[in-house]
N, C-alpha and C. Protein backbone atom coordinates (compact mmCIF):
# COMPACT_ATOMS: atom_id res chain seq x y z
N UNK A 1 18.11 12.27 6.12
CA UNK A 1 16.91 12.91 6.63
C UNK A 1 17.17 13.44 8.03
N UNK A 2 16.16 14.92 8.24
CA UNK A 2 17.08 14.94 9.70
C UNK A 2 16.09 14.28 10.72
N UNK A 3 15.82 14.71 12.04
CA UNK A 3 14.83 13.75 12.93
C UNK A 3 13.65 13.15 12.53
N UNK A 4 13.03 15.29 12.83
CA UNK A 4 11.97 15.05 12.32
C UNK A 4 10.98 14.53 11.38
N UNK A 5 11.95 14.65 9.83
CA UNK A 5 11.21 13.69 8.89
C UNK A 5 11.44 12.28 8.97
N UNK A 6 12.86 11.52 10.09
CA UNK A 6 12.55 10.29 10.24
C UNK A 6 11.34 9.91 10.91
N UNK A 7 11.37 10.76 11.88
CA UNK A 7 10.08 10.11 12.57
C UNK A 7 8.76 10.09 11.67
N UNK A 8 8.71 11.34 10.93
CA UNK A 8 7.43 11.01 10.09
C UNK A 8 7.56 10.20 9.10
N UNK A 9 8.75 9.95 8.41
CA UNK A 9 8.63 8.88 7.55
C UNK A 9 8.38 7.40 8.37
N UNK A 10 8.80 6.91 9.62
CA UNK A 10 8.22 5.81 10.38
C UNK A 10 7.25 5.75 10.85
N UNK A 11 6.13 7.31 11.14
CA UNK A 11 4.80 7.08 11.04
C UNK A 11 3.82 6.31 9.68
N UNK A 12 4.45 7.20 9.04
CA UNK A 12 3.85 6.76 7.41
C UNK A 12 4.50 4.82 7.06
N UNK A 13 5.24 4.69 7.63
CA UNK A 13 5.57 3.33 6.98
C UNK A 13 5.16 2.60 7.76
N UNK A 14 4.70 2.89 9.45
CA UNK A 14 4.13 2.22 10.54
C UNK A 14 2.79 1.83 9.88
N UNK A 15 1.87 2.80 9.50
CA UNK A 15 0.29 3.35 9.17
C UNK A 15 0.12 2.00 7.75
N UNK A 16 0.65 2.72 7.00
CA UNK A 16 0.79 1.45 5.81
C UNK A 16 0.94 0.31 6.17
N UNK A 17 2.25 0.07 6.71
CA UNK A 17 2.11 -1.76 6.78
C UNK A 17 1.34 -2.13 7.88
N UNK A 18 0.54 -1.38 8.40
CA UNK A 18 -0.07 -1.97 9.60
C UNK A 18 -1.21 -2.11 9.19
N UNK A 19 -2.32 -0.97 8.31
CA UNK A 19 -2.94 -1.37 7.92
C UNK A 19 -3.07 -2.73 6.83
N UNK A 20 -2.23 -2.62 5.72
CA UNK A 20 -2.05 -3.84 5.07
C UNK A 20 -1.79 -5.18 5.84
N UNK A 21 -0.91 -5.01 6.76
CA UNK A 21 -0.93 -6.33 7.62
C UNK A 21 -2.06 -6.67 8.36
N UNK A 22 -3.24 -6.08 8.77
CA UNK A 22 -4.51 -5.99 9.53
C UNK A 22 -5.35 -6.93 8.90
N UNK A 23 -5.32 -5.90 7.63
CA UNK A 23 -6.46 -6.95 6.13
C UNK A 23 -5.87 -8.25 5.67
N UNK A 24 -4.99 -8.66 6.08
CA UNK A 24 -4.36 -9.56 5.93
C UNK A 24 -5.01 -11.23 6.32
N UNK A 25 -5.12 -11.28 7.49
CA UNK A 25 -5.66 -11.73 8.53
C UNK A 25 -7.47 -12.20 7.58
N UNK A 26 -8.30 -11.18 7.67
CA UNK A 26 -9.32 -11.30 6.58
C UNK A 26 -9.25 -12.11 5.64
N UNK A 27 -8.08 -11.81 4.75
CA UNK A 27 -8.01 -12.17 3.74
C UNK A 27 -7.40 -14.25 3.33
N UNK A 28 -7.07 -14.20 4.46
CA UNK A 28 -6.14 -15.60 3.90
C UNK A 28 -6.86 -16.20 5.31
N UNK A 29 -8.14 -15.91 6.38
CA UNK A 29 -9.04 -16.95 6.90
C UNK A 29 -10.35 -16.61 5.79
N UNK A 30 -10.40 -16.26 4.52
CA UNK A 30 -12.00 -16.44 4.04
C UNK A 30 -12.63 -16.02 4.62
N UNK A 31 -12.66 -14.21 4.77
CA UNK A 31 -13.33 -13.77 5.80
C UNK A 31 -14.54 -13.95 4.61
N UNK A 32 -16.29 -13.73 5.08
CA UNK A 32 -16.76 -13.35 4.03
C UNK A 32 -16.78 -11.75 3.26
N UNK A 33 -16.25 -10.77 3.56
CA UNK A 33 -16.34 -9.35 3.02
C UNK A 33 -15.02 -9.47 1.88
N UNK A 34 -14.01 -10.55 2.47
CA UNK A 34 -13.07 -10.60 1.36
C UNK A 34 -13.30 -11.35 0.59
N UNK A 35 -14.61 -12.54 0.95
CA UNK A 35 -14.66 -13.54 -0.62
C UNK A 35 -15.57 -12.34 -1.25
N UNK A 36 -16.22 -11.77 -1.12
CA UNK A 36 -17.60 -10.57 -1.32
C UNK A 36 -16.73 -9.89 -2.29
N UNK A 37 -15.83 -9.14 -1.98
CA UNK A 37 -15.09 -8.51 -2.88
C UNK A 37 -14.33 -8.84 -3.57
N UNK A 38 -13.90 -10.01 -3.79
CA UNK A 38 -13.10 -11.06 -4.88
C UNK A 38 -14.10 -11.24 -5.77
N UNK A 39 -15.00 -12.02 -5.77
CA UNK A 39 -16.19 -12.65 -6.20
C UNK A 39 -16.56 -11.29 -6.36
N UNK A 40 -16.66 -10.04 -6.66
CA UNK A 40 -17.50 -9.06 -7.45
C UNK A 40 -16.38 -8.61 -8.09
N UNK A 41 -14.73 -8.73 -8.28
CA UNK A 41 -14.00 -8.61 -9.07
C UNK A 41 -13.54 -9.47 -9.82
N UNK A 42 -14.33 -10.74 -9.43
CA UNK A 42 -13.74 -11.69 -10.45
C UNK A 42 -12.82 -12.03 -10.21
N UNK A 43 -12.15 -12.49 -9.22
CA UNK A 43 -10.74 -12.32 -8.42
C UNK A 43 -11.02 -13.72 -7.15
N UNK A 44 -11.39 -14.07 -6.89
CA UNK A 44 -11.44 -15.12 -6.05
C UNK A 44 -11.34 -16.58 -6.23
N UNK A 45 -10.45 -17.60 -5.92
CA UNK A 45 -9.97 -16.92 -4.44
C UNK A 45 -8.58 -16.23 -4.73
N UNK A 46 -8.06 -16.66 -6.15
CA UNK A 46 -6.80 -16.15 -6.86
C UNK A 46 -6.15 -15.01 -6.08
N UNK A 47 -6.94 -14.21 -6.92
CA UNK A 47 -6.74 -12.85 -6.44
C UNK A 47 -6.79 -12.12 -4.88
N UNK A 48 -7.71 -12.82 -4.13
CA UNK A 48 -7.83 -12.48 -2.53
C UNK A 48 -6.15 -13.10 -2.04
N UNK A 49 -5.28 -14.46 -2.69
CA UNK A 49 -4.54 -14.70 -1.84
C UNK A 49 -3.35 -13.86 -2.75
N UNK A 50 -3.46 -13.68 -3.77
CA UNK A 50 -2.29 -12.90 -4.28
C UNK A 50 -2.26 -11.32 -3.74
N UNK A 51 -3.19 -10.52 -3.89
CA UNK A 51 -3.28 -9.28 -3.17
C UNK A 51 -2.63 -9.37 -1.67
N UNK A 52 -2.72 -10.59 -0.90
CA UNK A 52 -2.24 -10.73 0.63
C UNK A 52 -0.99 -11.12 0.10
N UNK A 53 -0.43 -11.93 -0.40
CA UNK A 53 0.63 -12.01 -0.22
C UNK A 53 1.61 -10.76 -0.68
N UNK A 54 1.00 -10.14 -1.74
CA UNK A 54 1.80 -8.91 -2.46
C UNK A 54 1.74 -7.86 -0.86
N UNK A 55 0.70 -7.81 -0.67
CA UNK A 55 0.46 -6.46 0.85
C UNK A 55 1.20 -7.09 1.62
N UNK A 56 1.66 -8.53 2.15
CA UNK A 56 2.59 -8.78 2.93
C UNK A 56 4.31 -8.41 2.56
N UNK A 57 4.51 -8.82 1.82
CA UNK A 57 5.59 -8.72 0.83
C UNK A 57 5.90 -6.60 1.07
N UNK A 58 4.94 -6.45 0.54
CA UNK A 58 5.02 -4.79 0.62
C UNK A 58 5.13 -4.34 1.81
N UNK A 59 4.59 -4.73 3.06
CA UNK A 59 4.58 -4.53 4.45
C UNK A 59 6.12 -4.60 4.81
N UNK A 60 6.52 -6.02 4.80
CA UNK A 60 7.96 -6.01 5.23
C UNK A 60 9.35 -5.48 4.35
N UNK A 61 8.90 -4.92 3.08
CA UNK A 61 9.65 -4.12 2.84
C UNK A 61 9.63 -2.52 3.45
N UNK A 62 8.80 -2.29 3.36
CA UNK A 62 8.43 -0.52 3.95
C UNK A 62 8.81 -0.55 5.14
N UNK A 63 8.96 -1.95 6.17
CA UNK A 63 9.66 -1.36 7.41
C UNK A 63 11.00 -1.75 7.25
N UNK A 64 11.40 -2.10 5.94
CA UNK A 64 13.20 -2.01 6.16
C UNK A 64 13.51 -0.94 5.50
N UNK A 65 14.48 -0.07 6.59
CA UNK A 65 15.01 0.91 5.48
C UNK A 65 15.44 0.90 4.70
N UNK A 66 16.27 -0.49 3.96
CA UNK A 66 17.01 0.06 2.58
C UNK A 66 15.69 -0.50 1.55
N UNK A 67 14.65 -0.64 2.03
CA UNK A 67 14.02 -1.41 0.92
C UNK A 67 12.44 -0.46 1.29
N UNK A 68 12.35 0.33 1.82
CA UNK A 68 11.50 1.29 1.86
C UNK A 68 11.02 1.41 0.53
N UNK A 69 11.52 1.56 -0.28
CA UNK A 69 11.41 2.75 -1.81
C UNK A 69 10.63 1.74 -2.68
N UNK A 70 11.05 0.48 -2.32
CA UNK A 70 10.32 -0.67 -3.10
C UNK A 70 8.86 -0.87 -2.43
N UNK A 71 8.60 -1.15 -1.18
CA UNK A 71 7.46 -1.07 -0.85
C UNK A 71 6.88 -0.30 -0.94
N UNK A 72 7.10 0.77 -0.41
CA UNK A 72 6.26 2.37 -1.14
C UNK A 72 5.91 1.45 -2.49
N UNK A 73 6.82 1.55 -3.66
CA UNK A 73 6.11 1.59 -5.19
C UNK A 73 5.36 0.56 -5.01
N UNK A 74 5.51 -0.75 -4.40
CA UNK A 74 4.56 -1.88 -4.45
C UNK A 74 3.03 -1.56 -4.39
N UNK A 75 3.13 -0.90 -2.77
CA UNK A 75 2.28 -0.49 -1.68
C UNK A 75 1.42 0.29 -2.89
N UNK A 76 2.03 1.17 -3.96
CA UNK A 76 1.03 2.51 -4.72
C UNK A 76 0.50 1.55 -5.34
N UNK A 77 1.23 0.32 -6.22
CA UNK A 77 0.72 -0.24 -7.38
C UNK A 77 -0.56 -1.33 -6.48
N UNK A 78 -0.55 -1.72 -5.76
CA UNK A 78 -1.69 -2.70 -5.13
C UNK A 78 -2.86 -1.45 -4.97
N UNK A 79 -2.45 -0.53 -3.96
CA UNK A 79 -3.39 0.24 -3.70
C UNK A 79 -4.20 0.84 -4.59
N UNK A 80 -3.67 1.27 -6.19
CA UNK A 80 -4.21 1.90 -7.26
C UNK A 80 -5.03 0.76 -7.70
N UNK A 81 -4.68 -0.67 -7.44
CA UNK A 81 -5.51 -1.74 -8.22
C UNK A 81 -6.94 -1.82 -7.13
N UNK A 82 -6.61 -1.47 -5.72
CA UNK A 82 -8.19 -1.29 -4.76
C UNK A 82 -8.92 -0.11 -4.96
N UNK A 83 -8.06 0.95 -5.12
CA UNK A 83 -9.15 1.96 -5.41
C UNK A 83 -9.83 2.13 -6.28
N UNK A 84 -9.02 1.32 -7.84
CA UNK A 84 -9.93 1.75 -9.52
C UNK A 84 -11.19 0.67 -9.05
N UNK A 85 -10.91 -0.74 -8.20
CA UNK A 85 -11.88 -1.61 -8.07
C UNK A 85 -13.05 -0.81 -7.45
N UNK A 86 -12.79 -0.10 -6.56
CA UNK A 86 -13.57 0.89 -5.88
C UNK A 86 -14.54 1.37 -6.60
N UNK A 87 -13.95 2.42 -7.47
CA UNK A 87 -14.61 3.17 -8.02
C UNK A 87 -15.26 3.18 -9.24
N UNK A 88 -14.68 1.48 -10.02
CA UNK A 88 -15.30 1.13 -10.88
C UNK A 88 -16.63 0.06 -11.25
N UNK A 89 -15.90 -0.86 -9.92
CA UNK A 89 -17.07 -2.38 -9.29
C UNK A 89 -17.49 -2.52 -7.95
N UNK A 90 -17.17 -1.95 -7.42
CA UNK A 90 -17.28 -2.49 -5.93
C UNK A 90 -18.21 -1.24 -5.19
N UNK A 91 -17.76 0.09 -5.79
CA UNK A 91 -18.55 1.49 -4.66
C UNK A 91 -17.69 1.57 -3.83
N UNK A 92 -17.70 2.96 -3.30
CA UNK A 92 -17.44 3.28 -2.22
C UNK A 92 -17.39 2.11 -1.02
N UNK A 93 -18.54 2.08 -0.80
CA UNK A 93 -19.05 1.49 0.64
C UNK A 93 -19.15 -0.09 0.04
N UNK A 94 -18.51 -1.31 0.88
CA UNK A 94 -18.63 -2.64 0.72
C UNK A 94 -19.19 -3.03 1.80
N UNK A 95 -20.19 -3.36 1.31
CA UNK A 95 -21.24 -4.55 2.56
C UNK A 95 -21.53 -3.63 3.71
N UNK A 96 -21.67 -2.00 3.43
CA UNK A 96 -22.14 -1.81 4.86
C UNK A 96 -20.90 -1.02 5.78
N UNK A 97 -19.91 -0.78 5.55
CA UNK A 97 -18.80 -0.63 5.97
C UNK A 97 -18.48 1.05 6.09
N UNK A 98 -19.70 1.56 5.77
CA UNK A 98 -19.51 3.40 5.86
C UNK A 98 -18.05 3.46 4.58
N UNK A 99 -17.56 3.06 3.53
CA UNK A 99 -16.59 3.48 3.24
C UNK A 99 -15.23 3.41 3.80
N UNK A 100 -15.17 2.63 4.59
CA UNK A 100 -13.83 2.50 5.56
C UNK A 100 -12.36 1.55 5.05
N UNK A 101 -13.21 0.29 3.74
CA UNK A 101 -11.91 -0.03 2.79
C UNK A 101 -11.78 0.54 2.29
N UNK A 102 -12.55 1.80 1.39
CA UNK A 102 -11.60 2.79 0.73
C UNK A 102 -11.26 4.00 1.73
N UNK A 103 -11.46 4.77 2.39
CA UNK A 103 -10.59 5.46 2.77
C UNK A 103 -9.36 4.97 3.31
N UNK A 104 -8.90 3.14 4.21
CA UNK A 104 -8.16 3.29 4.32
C UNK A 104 -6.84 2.72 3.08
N UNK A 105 -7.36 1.93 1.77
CA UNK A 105 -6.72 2.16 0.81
C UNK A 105 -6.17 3.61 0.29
N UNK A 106 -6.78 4.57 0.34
CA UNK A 106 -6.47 5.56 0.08
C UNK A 106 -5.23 6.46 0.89
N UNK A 107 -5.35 5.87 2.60
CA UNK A 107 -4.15 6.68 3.67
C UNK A 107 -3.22 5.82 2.93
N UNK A 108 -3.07 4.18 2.78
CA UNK A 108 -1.84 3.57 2.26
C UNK A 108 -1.46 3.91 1.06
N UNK A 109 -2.22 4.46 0.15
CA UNK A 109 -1.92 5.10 -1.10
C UNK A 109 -1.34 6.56 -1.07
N UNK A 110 -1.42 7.28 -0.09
CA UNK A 110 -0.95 8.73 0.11
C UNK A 110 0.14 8.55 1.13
N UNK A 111 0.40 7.52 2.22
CA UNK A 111 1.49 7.50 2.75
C UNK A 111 2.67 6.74 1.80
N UNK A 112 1.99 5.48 0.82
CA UNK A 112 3.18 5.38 0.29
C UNK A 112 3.79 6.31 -0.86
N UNK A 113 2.65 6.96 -1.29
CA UNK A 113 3.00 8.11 -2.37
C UNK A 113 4.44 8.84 -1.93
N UNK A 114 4.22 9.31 -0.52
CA UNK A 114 4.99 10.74 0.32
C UNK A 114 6.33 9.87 0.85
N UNK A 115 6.18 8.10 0.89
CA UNK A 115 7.56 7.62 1.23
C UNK A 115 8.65 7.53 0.10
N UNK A 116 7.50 7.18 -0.85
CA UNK A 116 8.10 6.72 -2.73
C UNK A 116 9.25 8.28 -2.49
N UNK A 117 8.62 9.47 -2.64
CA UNK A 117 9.10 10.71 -2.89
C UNK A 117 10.24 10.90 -1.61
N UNK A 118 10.04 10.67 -0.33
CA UNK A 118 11.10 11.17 0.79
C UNK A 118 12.17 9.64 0.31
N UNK A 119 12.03 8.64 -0.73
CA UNK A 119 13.72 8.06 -0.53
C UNK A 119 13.34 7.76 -2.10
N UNK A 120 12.67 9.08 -2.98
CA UNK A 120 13.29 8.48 -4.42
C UNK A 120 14.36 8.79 -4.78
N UNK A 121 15.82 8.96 -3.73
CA UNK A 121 17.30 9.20 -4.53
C UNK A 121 17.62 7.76 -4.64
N UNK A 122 16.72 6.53 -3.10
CA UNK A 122 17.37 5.29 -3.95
C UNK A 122 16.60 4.33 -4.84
N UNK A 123 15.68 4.97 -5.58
CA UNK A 123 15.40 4.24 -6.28
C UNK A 123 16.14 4.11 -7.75
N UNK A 124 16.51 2.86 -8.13
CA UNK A 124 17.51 2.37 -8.83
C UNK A 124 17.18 3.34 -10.36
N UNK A 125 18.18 3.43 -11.17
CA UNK A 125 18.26 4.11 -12.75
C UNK A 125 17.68 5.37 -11.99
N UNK A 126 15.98 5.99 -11.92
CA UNK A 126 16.27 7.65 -11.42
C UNK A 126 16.20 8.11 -10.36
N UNK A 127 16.91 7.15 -9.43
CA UNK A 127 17.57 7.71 -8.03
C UNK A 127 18.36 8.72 -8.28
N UNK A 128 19.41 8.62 -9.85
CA UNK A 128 20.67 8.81 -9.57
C UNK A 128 20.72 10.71 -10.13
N UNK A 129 18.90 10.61 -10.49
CA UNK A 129 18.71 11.71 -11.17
C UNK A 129 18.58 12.89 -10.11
N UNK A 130 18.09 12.75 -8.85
CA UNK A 130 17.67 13.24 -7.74
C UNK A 130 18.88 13.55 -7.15
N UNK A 131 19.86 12.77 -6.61
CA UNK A 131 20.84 12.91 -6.21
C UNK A 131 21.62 14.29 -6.64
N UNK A 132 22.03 14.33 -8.38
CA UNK A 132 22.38 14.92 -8.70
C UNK A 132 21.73 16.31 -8.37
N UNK A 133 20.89 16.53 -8.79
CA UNK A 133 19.69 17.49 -8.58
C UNK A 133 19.92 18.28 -7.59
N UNK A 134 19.85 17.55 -6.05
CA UNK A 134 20.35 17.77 -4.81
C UNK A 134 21.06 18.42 -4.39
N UNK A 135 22.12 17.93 -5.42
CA UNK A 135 23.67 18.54 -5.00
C UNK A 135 23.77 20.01 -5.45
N UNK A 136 23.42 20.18 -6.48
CA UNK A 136 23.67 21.46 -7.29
C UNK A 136 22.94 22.76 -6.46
């Protein structure tokens, strides 16, 4: 990559795990907005500590570079499981919040989208498809 897209790819992987590491905190002291949203997915407390540990897990991969490509995909697959909750049980707006857990599920879902894509040559079996691709 040359500078410039490093630096934007370390914005985007900054933005993600920082937000995920933020909600974190919420999530594993019993905030009440995170038992609120467990408990209307049927997910609590199970699910409140597995979602943190997966967003942690995903966090410290996305800031290593060789393991970027994995957190990205993690980072999409958690995030796709907050937004369908969104838009299927929960609403937009939780407890009052103007909409602010989903829009920022949604920046971690579009920054890891754009990281998945700036290092899918290493992702394993069709990394190797890209590469080629590349070259030609």
């Amino acid at each position: 990559m040359n500078s410039k897209l490093t630096v934007f790819s370390w914005i985007l992987r900054l933005a993600a795990a920082g937000i995920m590491l933020q909600t974190l905190f919420f999530k594993f002291t019993s905030a009440p907005e995170s038992i609120y949203i467990f408990e209307t997915i049927g997910a609590e407390p199970f699910g409140r500590y597995a979602s943190g540990i997966a967003e942690l897990i995903a966090s410290i991969l996305l800031l290593v570079p060789r393991t970027t490509w994995l957190g990205a995909l993690l980072g999409l697959g958690i995030m796709s499981g907050a937004i369908l909750s969104h838009l299927t049980v929960l609403g937009i707006e939780v407890k009052g919040d103007g909409g602010l857990l989903f829009i920022l599920a949604i920046v971690v879902f579009a920054s890891c989208a754009v990281l998945a894509f700036l290092n899918r040559e290493f992702i394993p079996i069709i990394g190797e498809r890209f590469k080629d691709s590349e070259s030609d």
